[in-house]
Structures are given as structure tokens and as C-alpha cells.
C-alpha atoms as a PDB file:
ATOM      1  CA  UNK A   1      -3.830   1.118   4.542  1.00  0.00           C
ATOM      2  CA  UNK A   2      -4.132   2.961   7.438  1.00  0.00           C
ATOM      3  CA  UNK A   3      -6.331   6.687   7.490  1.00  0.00           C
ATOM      4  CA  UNK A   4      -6.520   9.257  10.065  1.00  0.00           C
ATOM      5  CA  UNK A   5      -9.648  10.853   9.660  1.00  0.00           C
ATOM      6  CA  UNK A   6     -12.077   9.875   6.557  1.00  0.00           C
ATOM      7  CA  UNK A   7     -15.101  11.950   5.864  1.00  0.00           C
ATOM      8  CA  UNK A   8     -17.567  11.252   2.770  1.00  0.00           C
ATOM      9  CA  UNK A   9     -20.972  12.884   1.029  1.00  0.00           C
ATOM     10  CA  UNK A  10     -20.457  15.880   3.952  1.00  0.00           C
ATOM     11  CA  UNK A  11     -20.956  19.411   3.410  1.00  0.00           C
ATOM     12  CA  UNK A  12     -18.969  22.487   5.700  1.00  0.00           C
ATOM     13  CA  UNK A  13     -16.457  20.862   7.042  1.00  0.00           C
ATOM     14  CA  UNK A  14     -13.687  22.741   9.133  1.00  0.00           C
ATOM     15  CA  UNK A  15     -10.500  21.696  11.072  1.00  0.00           C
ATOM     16  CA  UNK A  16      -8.782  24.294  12.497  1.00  0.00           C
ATOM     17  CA  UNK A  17      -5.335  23.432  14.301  1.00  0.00           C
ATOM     18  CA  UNK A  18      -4.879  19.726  14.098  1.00  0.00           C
ATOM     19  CA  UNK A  19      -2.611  17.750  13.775  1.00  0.00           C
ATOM     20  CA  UNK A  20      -2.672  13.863  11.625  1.00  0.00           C
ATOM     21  CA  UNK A  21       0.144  12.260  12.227  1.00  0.00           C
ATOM     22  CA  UNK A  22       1.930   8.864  11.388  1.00  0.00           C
ATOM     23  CA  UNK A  23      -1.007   7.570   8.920  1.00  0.00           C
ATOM     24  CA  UNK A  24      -0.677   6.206   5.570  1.00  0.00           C
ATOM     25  CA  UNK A  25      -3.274   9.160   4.256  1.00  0.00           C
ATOM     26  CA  UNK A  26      -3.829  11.656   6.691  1.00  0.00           C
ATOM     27  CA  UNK A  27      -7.111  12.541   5.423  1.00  0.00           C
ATOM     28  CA  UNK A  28      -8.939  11.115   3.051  1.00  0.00           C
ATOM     29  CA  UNK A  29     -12.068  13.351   1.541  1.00  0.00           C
ATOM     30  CA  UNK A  30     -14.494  12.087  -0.975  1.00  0.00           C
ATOM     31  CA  UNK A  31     -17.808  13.549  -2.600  1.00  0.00           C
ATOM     32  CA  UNK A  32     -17.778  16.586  -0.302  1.00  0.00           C
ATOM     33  CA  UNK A  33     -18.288  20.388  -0.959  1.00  0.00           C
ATOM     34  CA  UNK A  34     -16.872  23.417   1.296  1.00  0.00           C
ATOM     35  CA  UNK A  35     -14.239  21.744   3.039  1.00  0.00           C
ATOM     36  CA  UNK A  36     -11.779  24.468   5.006  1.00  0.00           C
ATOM     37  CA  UNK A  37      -8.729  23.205   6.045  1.00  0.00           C
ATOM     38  CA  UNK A  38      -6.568  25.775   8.260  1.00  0.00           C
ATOM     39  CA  UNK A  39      -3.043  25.237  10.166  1.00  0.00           C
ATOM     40  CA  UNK A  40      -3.305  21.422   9.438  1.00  0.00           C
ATOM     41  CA  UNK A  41      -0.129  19.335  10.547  1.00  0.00           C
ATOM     42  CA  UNK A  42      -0.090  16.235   8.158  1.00  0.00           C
ATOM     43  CA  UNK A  43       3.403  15.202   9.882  1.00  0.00           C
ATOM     44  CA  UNK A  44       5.216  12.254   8.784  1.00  0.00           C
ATOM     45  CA  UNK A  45       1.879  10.549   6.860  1.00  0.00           C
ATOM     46  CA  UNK A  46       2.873   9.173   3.799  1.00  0.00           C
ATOM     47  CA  UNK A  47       0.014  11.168   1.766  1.00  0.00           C
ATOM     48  CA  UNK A  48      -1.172  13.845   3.840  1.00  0.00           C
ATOM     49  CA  UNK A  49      -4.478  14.577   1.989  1.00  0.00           C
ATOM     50  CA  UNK A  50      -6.842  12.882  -0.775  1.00  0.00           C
ATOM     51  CA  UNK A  51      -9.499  14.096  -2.474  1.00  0.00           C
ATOM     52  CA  UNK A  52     -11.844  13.079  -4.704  1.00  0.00           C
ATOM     53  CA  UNK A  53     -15.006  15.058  -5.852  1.00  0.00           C
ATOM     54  CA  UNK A  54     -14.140  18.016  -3.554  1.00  0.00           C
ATOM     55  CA  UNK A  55     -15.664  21.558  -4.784  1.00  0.00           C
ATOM     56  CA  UNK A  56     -14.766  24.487  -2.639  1.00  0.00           C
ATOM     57  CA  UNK A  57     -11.528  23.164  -0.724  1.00  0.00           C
ATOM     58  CA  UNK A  58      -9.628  26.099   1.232  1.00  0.00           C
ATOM     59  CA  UNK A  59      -6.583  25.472   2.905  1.00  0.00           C
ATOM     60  CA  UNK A  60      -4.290  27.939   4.793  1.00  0.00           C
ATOM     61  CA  UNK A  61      -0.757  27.291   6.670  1.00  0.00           C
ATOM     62  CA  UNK A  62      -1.164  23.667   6.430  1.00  0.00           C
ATOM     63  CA  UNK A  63       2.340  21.347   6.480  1.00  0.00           C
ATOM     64  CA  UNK A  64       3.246  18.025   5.342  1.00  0.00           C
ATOM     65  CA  UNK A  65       6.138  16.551   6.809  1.00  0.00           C
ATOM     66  CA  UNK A  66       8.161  17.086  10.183  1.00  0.00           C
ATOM     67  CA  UNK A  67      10.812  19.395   8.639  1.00  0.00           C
ATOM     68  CA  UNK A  68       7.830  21.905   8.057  1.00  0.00           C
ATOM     69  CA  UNK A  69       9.526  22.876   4.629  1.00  0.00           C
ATOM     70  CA  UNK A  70       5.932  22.652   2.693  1.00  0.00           C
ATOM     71  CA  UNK A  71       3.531  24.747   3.126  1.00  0.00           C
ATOM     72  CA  UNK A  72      -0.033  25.617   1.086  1.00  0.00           C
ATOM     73  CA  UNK A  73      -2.007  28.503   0.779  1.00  0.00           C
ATOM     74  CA  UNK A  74      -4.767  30.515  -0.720  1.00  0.00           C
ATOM     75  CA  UNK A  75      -5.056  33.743  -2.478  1.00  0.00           C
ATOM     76  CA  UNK A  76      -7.951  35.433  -4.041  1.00  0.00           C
ATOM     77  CA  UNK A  77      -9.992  31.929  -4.751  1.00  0.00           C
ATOM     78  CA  UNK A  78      -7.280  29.714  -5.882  1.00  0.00           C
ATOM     79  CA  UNK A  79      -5.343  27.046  -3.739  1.00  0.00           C
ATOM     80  CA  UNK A  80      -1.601  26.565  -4.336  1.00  0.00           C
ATOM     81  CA  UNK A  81      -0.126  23.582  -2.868  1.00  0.00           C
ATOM     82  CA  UNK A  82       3.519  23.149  -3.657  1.00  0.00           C
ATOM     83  CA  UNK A  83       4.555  19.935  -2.002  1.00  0.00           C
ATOM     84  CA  UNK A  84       1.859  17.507  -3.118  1.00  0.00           C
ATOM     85  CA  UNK A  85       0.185  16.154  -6.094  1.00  0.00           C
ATOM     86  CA  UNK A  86      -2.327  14.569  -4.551  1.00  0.00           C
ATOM     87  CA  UNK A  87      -4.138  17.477  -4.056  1.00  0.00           C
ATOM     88  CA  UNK A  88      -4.530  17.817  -8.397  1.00  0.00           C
ATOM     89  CA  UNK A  89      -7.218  15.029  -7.483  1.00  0.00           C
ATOM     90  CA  UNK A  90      -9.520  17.935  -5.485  1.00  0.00           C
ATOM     91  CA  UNK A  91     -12.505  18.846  -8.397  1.00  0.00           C
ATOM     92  CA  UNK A  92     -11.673  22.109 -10.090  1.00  0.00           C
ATOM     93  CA  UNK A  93      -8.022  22.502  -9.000  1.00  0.00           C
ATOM     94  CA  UNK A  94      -6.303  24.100 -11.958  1.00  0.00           C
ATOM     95  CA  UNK A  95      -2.411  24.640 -11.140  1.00  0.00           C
ATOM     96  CA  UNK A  96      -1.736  26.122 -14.309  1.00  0.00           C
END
């Protein structure tokens, strides 16, 4: 299994315009708190992003996929994510 970027036990992590593309997992986060994800291009990975033990995960205008039909975003707090159920797997993400 191929990942583009992997980052463990880390705390305030940002990425900010980036793209990860052609990966099996785009990015794969694990044990990590206050991770900000903004304008993130997970283009044609097969899972774009994997959490596991994440607590304060932000993402804004991120894509998954080359037809840029998914989007995610954040209002108020909350993360919405409509394309991918991999992110259910971030700690503390509630959909309903």
C-alpha cells in the first residue's frame, strides 16, 4: 500500500494548498490533535484521507477525485464531508 504523506503522535499540523495525488491513501493521520487541512487536492488516490485518533480536524475546500464533484467543509465547529466515509474514523466526528 502505497501513502503520500503519513504523520503520527504530532500536534498543529497545517497544509494549505497541496495537492496528493495517485496514492493508495493520500494521507494517512494517526494519534494527532489540531490537524487543519485547507484547499487539499486528494486527486485520483484511492482513499484520500485516514484518520485514526484525530481530535480537532478542520478541513475547508478540500476535493477527492479529478472530476472535483466532492467537496468538504466546516461550519460553526462541525466538519461535513460528503464524499467519504473514511473520514467517520476521525475521533469525535458525529455526522448525525
Amino acid at each position: 500500500m502505497s501513502c503520500g504523506i503519513k504523520i503520527e503522535n504530532c500536534f498543529d499540523v497545517s497544509f494549505t494548498d497541496v495537492s496528493v495525488v495517485g496514492f493508495d491513501v493520500g494521507m494517512d493521520v494517526k494519534d494527532s490533535a489540531d490537524v487543519r487541512l485547507r484547499q487539499v487536492d486528494f486527486g485520483d488516490c484511492t482513499t484520500g484521507f485516514r484518520g485514526r485518533n484525530i481530535s480537532q480536524l478542520r478541513a475547508t475546500s478540500c476535493h477527492h477525485g479529478s472530476i472535483r464533484s466532492s467537496k468538504s467543509f466546516s461550519a460553526i465547529d462541525k466538519i461535513c464531508f460528503n464524499y467519504s466515509l473514511q473520514y467517520l474514523r476521525a475521533k469525535g466526528y458525529n455526522p448525525y
